[in-house]
PDB file of N, CA and C in Angstrom:
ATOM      1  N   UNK A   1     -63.001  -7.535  37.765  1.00  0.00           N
ATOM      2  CA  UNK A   1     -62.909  -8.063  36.415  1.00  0.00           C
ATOM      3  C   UNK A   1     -62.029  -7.130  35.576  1.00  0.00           C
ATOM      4  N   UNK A   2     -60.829  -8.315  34.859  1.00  0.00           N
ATOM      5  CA  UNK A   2     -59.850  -6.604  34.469  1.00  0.00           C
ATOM      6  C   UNK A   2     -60.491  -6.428  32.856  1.00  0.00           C
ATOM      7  N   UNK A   3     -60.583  -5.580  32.383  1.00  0.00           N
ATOM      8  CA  UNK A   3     -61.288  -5.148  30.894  1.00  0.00           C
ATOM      9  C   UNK A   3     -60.362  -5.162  29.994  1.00  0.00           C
ATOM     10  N   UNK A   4     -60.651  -5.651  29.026  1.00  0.00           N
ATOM     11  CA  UNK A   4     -59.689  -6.166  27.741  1.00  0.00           C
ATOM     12  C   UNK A   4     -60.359  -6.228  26.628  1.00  0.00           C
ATOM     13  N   UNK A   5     -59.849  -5.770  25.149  1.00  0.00           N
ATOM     14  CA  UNK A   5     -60.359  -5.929  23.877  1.00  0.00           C
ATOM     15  C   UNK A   5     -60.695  -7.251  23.678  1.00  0.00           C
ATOM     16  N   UNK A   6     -61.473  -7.247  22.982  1.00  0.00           N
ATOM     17  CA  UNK A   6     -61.918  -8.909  22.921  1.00  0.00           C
ATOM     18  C   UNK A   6     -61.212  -8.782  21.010  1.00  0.00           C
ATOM     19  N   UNK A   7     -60.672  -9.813  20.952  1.00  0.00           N
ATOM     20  CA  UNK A   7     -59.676 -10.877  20.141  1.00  0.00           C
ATOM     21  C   UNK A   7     -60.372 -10.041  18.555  1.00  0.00           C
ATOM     22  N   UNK A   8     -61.588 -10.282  18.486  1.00  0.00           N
ATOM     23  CA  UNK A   8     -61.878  -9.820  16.921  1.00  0.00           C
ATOM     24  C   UNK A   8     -61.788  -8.237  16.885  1.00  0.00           C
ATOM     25  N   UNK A   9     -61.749  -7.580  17.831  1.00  0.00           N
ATOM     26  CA  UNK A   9     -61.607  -6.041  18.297  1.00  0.00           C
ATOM     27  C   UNK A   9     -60.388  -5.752  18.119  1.00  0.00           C
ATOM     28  N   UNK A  10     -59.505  -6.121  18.569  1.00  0.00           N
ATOM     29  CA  UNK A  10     -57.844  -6.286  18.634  1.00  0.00           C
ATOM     30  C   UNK A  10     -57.614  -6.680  16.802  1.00  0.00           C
ATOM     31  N   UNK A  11     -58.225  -7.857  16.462  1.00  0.00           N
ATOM     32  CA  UNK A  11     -57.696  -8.158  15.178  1.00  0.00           C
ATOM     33  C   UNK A  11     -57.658  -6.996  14.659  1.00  0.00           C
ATOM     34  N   UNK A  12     -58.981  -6.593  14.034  1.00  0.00           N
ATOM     35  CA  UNK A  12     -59.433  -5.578  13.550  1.00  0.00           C
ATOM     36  C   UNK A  12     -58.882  -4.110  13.616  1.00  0.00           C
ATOM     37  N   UNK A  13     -58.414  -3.348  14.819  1.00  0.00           N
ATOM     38  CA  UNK A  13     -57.531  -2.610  15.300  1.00  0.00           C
ATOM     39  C   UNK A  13     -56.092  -2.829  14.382  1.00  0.00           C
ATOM     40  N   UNK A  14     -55.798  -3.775  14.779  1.00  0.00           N
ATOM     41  CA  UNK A  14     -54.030  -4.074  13.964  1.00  0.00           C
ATOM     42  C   UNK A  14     -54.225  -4.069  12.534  1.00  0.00           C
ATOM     43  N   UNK A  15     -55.197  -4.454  11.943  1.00  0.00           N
ATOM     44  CA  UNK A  15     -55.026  -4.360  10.509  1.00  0.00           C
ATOM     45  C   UNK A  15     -55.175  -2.813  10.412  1.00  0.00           C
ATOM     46  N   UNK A  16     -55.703  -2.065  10.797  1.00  0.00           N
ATOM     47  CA  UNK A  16     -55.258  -0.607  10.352  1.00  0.00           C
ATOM     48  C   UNK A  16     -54.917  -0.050  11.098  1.00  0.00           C
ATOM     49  N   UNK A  17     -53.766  -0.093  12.045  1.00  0.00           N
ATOM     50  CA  UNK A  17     -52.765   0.109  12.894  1.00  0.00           C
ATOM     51  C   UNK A  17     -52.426   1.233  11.920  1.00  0.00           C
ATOM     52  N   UNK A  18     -51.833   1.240  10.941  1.00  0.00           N
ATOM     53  CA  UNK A  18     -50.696   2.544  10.383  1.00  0.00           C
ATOM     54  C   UNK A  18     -51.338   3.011  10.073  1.00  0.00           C
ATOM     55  N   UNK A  19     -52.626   3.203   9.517  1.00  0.00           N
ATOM     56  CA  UNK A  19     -53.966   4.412   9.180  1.00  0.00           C
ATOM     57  C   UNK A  19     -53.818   5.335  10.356  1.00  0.00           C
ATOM     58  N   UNK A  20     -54.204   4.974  11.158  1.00  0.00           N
ATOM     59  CA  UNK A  20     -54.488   5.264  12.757  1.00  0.00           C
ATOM     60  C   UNK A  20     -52.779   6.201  13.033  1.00  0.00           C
ATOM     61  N   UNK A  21     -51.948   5.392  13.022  1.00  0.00           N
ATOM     62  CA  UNK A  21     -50.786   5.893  13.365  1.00  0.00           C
ATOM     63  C   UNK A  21     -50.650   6.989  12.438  1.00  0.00           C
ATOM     64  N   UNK A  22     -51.094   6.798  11.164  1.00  0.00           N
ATOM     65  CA  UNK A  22     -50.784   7.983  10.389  1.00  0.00           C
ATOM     66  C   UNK A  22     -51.259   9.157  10.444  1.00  0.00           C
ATOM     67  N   UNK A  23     -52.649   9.009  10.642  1.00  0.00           N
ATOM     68  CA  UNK A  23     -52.809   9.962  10.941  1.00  0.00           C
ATOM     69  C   UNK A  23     -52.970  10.862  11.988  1.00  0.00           C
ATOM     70  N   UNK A  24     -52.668  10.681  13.243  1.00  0.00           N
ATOM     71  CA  UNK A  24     -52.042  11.041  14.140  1.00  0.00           C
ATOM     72  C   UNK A  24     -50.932  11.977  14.201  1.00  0.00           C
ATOM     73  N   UNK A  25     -50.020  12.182  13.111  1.00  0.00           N
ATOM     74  CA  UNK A  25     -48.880  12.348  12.602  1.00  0.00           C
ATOM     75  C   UNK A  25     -48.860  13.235  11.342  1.00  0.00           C
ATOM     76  N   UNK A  26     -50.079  13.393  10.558  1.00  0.00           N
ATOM     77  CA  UNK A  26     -50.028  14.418   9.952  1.00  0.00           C
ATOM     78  C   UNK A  26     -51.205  15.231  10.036  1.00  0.00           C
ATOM     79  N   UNK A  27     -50.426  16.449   9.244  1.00  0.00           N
ATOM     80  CA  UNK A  27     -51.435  18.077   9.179  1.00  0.00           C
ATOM     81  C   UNK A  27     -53.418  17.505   9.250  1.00  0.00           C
ATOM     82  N   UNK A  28     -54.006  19.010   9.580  1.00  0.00           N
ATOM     83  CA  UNK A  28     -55.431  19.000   9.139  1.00  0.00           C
ATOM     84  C   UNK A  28     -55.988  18.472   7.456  1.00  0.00           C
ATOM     85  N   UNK A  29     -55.110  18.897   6.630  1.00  0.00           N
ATOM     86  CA  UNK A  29     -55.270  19.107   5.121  1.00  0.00           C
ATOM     87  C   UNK A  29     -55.204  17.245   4.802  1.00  0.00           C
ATOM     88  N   UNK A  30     -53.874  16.965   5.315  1.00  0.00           N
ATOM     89  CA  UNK A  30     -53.408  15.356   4.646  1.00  0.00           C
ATOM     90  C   UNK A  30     -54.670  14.511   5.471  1.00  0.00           C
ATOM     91  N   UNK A  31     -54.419  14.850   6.963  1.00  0.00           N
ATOM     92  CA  UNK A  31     -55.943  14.021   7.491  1.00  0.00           C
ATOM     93  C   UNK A  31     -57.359  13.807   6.989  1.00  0.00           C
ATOM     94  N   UNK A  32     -57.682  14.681   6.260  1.00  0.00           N
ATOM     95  CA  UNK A  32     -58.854  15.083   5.623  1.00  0.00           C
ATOM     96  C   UNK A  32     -58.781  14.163   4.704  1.00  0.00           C
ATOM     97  N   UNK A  33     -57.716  14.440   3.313  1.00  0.00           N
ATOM     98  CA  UNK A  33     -57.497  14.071   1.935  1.00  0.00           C
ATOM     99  C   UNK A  33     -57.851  11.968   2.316  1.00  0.00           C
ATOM    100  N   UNK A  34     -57.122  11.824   3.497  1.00  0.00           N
ATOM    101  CA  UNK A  34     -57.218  10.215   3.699  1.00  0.00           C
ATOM    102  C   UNK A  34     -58.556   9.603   4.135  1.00  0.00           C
ATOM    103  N   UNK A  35     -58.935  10.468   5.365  1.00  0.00           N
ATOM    104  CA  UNK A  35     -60.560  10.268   5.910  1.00  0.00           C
ATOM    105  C   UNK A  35     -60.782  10.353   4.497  1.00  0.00           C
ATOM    106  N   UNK A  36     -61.185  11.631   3.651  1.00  0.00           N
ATOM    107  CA  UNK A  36     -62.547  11.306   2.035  1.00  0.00           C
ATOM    108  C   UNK A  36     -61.639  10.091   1.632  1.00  0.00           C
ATOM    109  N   UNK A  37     -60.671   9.926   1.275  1.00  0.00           N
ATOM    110  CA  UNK A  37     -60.489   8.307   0.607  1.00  0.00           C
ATOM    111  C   UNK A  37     -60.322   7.244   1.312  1.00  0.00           C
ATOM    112  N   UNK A  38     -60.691   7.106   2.772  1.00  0.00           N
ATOM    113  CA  UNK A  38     -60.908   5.997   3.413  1.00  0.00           C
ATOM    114  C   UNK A  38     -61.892   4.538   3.146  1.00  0.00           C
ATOM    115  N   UNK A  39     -61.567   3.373   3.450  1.00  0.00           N
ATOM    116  CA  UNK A  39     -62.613   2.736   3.181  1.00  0.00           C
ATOM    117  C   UNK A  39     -63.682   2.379   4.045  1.00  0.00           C
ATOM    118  N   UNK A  40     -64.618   1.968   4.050  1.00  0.00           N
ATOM    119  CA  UNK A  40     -65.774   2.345   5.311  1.00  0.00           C
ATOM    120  C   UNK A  40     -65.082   1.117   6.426  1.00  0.00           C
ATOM    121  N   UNK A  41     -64.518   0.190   5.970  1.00  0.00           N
ATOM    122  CA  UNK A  41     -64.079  -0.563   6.964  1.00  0.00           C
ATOM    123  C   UNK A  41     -62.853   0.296   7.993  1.00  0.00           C
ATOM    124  N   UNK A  42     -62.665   1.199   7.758  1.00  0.00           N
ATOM    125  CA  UNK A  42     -61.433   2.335   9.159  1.00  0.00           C
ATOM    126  C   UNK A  42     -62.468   3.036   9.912  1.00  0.00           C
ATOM    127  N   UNK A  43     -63.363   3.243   9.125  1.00  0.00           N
ATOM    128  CA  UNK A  43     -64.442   4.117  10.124  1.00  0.00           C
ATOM    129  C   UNK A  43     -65.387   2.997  10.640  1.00  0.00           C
ATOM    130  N   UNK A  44     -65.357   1.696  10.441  1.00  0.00           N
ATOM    131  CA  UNK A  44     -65.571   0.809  11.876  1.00  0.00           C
ATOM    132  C   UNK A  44     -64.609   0.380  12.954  1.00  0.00           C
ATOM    133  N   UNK A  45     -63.279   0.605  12.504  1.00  0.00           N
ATOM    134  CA  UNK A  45     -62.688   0.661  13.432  1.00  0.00           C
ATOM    135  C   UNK A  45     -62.569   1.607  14.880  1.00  0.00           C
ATOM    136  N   UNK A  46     -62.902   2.887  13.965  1.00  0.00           N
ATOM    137  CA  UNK A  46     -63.410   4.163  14.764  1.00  0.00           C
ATOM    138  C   UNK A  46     -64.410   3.866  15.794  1.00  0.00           C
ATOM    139  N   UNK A  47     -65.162   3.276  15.395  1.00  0.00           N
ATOM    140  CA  UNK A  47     -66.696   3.046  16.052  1.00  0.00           C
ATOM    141  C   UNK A  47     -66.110   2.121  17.065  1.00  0.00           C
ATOM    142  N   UNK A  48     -65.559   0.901  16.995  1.00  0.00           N
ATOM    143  CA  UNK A  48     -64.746   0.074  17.678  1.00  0.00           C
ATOM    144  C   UNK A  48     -64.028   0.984  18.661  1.00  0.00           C
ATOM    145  N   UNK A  49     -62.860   1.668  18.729  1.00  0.00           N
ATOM    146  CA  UNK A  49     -61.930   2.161  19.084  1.00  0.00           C
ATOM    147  C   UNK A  49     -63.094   3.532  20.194  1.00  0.00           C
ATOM    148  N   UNK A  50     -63.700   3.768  19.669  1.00  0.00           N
ATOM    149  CA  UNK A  50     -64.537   4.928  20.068  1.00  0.00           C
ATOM    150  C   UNK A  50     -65.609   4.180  21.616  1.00  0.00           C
ATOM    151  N   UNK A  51     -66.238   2.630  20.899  1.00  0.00           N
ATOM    152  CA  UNK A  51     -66.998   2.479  21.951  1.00  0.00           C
ATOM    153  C   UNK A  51     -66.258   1.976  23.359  1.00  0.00           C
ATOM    154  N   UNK A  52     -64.866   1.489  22.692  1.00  0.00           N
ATOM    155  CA  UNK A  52     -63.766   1.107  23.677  1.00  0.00           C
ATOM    156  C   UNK A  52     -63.448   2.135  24.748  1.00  0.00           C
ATOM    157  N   UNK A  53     -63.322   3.487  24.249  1.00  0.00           N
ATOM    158  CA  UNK A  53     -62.845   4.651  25.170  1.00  0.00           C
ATOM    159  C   UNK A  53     -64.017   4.664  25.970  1.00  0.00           C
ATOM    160  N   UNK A  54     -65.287   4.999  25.313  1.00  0.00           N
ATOM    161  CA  UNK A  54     -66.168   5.111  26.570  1.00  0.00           C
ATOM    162  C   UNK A  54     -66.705   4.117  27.770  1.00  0.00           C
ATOM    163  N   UNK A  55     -65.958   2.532  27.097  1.00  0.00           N
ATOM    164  CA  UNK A  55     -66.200   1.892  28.430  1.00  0.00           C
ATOM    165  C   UNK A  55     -65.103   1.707  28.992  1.00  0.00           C
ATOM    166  N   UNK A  56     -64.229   2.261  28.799  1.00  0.00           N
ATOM    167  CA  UNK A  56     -62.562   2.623  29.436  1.00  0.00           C
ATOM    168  C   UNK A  56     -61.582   1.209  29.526  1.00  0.00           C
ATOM    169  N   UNK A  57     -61.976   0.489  28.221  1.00  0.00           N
ATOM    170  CA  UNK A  57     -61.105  -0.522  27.748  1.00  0.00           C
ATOM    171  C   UNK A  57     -59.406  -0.055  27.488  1.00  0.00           C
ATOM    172  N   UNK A  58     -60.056   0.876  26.758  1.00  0.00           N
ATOM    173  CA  UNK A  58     -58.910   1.969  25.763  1.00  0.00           C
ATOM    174  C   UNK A  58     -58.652   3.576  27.284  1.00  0.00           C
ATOM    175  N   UNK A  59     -57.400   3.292  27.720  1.00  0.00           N
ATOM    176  CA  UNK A  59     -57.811   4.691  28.406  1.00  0.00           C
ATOM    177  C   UNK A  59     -57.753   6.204  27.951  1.00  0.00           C
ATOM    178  N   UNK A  60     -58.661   7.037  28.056  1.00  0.00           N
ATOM    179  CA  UNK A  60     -58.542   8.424  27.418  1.00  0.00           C
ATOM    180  C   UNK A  60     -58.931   9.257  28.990  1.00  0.00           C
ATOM    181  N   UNK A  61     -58.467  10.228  28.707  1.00  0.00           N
ATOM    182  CA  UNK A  61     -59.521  11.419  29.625  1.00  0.00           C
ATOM    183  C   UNK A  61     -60.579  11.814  29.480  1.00  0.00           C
ATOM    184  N   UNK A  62     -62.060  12.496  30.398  1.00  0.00           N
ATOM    185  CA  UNK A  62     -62.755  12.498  30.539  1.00  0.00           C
ATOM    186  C   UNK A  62     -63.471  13.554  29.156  1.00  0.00           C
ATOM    187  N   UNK A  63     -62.724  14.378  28.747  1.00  0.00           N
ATOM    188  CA  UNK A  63     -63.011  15.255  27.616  1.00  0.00           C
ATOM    189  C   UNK A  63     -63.057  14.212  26.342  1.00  0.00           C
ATOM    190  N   UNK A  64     -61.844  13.848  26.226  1.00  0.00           N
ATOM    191  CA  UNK A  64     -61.956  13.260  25.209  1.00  0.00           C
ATOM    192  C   UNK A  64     -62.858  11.857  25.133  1.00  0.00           C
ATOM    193  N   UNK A  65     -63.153  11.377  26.084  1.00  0.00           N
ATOM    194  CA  UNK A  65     -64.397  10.146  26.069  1.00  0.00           C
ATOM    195  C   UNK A  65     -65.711  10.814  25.708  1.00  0.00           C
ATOM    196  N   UNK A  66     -66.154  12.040  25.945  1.00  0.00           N
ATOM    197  CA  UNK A  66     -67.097  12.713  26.085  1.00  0.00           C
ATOM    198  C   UNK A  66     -66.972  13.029  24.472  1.00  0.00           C
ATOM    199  N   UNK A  67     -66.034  12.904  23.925  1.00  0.00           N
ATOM    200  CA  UNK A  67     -65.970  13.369  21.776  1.00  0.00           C
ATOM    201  C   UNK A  67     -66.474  11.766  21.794  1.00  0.00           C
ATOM    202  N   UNK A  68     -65.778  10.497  22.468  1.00  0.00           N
ATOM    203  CA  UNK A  68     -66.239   9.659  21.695  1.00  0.00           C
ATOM    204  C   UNK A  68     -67.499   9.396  21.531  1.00  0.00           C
ATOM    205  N   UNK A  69     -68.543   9.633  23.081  1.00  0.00           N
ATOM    206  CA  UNK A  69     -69.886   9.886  22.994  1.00  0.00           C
ATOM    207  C   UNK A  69     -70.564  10.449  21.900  1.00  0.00           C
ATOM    208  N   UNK A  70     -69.739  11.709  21.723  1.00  0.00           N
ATOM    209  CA  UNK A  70     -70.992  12.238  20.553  1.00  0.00           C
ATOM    210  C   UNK A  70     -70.595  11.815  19.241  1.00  0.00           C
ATOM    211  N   UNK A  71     -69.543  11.196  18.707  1.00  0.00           N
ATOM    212  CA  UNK A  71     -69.274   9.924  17.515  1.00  0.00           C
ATOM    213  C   UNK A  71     -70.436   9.521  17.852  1.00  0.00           C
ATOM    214  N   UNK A  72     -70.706   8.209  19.108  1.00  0.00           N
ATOM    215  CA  UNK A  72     -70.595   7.528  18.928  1.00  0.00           C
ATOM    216  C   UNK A  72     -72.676   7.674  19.259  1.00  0.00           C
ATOM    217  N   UNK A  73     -73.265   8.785  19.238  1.00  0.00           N
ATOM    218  CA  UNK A  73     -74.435   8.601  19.305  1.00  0.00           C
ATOM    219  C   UNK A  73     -75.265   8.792  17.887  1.00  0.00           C
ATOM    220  N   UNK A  74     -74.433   8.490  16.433  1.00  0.00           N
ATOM    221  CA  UNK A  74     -75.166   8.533  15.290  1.00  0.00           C
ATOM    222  C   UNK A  74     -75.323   7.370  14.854  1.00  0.00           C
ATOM    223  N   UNK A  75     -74.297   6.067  15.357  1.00  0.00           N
ATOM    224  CA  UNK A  75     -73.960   4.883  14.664  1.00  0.00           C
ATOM    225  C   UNK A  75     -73.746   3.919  13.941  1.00  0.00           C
ATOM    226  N   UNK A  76     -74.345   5.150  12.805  1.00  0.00           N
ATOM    227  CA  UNK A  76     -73.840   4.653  11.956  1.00  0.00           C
ATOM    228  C   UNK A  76     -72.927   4.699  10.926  1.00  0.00           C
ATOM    229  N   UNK A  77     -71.709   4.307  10.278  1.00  0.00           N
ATOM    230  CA  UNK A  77     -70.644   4.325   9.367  1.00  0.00           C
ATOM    231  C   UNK A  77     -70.380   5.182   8.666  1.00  0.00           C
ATOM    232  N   UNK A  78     -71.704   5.569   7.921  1.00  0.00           N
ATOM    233  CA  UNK A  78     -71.263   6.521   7.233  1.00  0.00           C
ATOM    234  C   UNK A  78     -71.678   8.369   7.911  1.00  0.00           C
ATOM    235  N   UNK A  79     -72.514   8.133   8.598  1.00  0.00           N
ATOM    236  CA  UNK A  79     -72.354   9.302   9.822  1.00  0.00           C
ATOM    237  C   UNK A  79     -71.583   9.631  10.231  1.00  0.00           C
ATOM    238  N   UNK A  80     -70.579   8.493  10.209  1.00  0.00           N
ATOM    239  CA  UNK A  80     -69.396   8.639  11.758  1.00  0.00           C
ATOM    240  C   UNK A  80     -68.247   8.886  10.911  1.00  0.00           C
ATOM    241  N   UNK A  81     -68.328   8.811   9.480  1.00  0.00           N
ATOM    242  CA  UNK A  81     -67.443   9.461   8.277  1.00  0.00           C
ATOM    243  C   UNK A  81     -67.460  11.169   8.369  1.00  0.00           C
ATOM    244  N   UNK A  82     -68.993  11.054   7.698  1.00  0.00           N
ATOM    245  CA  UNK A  82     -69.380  12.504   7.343  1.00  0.00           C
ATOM    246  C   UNK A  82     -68.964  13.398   8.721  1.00  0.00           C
ATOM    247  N   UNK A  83     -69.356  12.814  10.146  1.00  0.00           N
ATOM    248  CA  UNK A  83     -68.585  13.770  11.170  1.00  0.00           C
ATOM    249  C   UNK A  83     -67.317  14.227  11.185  1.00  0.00           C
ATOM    250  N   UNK A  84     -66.465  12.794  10.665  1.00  0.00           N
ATOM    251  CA  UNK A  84     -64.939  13.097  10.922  1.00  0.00           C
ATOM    252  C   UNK A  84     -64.175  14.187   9.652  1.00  0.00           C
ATOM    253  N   UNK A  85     -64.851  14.249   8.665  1.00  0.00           N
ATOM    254  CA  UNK A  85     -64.689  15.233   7.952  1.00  0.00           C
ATOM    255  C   UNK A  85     -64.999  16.100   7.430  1.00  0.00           C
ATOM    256  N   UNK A  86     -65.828  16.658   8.214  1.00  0.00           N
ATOM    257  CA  UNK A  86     -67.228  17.871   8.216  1.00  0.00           C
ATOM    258  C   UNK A  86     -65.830  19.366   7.852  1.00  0.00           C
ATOM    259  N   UNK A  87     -66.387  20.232   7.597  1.00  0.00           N
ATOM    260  CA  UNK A  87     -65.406  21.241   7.445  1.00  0.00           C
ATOM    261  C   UNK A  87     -66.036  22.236   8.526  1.00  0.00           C
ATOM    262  N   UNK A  88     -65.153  22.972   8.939  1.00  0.00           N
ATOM    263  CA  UNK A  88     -65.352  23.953  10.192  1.00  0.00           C
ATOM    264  C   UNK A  88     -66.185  23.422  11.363  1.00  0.00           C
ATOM    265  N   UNK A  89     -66.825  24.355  12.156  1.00  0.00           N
ATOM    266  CA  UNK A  89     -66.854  23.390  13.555  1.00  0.00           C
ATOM    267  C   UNK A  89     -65.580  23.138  14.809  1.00  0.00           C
ATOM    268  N   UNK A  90     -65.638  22.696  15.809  1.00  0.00           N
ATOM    269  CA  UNK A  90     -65.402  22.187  16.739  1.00  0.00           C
ATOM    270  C   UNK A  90     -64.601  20.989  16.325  1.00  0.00           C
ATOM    271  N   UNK A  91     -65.754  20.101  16.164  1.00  0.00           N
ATOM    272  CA  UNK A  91     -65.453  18.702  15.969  1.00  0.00           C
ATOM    273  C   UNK A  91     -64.181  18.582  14.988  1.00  0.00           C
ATOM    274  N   UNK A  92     -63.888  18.694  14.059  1.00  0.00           N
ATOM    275  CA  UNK A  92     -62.097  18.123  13.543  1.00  0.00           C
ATOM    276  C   UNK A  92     -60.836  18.676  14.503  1.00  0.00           C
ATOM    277  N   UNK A  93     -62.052  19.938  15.152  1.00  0.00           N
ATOM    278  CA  UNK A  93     -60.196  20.497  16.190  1.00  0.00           C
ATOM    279  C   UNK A  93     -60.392  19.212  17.325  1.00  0.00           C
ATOM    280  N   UNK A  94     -61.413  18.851  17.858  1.00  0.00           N
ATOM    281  CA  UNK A  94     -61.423  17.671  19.168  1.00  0.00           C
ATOM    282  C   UNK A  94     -60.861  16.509  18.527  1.00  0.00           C
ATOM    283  N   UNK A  95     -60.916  16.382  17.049  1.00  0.00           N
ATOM    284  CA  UNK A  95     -60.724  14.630  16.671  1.00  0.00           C
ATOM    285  C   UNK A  95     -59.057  14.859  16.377  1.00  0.00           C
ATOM    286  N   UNK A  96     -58.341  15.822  15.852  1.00  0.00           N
ATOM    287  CA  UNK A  96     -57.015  16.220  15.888  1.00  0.00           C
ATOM    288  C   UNK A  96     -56.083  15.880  17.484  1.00  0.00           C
ATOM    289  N   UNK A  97     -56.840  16.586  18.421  1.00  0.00           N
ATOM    290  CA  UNK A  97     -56.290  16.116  19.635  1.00  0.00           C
ATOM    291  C   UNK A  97     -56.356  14.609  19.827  1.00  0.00           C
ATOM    292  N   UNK A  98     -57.508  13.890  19.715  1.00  0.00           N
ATOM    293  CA  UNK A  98     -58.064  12.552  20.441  1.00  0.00           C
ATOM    294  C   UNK A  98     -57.375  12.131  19.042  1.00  0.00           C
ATOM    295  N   UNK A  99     -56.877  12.043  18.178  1.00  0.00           N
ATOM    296  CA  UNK A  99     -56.330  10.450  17.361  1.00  0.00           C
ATOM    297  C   UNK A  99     -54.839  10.363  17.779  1.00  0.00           C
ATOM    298  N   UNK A 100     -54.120  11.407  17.858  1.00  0.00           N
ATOM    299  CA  UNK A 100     -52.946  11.135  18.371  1.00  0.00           C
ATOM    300  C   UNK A 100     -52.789  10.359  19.787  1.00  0.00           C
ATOM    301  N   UNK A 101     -53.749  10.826  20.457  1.00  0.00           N
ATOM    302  CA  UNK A 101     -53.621  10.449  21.998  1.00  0.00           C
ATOM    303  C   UNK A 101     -54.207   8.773  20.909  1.00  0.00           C
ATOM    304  N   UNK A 102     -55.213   8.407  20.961  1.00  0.00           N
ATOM    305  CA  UNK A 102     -55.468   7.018  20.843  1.00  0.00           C
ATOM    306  C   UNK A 102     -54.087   6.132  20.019  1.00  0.00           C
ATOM    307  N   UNK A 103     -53.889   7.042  18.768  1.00  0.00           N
ATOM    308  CA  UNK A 103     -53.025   6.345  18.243  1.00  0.00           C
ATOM    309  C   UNK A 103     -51.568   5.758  19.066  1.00  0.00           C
ATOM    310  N   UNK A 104     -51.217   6.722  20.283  1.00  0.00           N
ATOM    311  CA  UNK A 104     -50.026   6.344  21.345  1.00  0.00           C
ATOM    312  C   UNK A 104     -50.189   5.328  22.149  1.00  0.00           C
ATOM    313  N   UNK A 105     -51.680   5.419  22.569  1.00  0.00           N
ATOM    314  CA  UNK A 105     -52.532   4.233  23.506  1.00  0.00           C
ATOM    315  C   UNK A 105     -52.023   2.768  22.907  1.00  0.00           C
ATOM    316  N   UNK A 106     -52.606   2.988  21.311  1.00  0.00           N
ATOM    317  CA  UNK A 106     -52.701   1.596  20.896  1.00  0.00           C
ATOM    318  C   UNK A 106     -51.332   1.451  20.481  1.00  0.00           C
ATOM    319  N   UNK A 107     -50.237   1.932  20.123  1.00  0.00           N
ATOM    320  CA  UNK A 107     -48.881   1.572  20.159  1.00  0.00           C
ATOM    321  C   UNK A 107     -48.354   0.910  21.412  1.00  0.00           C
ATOM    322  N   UNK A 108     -49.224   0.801  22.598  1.00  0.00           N
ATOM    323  CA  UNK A 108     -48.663   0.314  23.964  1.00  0.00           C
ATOM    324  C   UNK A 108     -49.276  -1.186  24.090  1.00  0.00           C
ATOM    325  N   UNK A 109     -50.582  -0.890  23.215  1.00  0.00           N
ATOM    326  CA  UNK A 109     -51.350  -2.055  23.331  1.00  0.00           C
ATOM    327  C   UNK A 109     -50.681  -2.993  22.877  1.00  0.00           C
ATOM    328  N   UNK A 110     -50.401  -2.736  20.947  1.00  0.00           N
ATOM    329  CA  UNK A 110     -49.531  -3.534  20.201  1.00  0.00           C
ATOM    330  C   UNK A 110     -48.018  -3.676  20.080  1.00  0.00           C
TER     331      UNK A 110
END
């Protein structure tokens, strides 16, 4: 059975396609400033995009599926905010690596 985004997953994805792309593309500081003014609808995309990697819809490597796991074991929205822009820690240096890589993924997709 070959694995594929299902249609409202995909929609959803493309409407914030250049969020995603953007930030991929810039510094720790500008990433931040956009995550706090994000609207909660990008950080379901996250959740989307996140549960995708771990059932290997979306392909990532084994490290980085293992960040989407621990996203993806609070589930809820505004958790999965407050993680992505927590200050110090681990976690923003792992999500710095893993959005660029996703954001290249889904440029192949779309």
């Amino acid at each position: 059975m070959t694995k594929h985004l299902p249609m409202k997953d995909a929609r959803l994805i493309k409407k914030h396609f250049y969020i995603i792309k953007t930030l991929g593309s810039v510094g720790k500081k500008q990433r931040l400033k956009i995550l706090k003014n994000a609207p909660n609808s990008l950080f379901k995309v996250f959740n989307v995009i996140f549960n995708h990697c771990i059932t290997r819809v979306i392909p990532v490597n084994a490290g980085n599926r293992k960040t989407c796991k621990t996203l993806l074991k609070t589930r809820s929205i505004g958790a999965i905010k407050d993680r992505m822009i927590q200050d110090g820690g681990a976690f923003p240096a792992l999500l710095a690596g893993l959005i660029p890589i996703i954001g290249s993924v889904l440029s192949k997709l779309f």
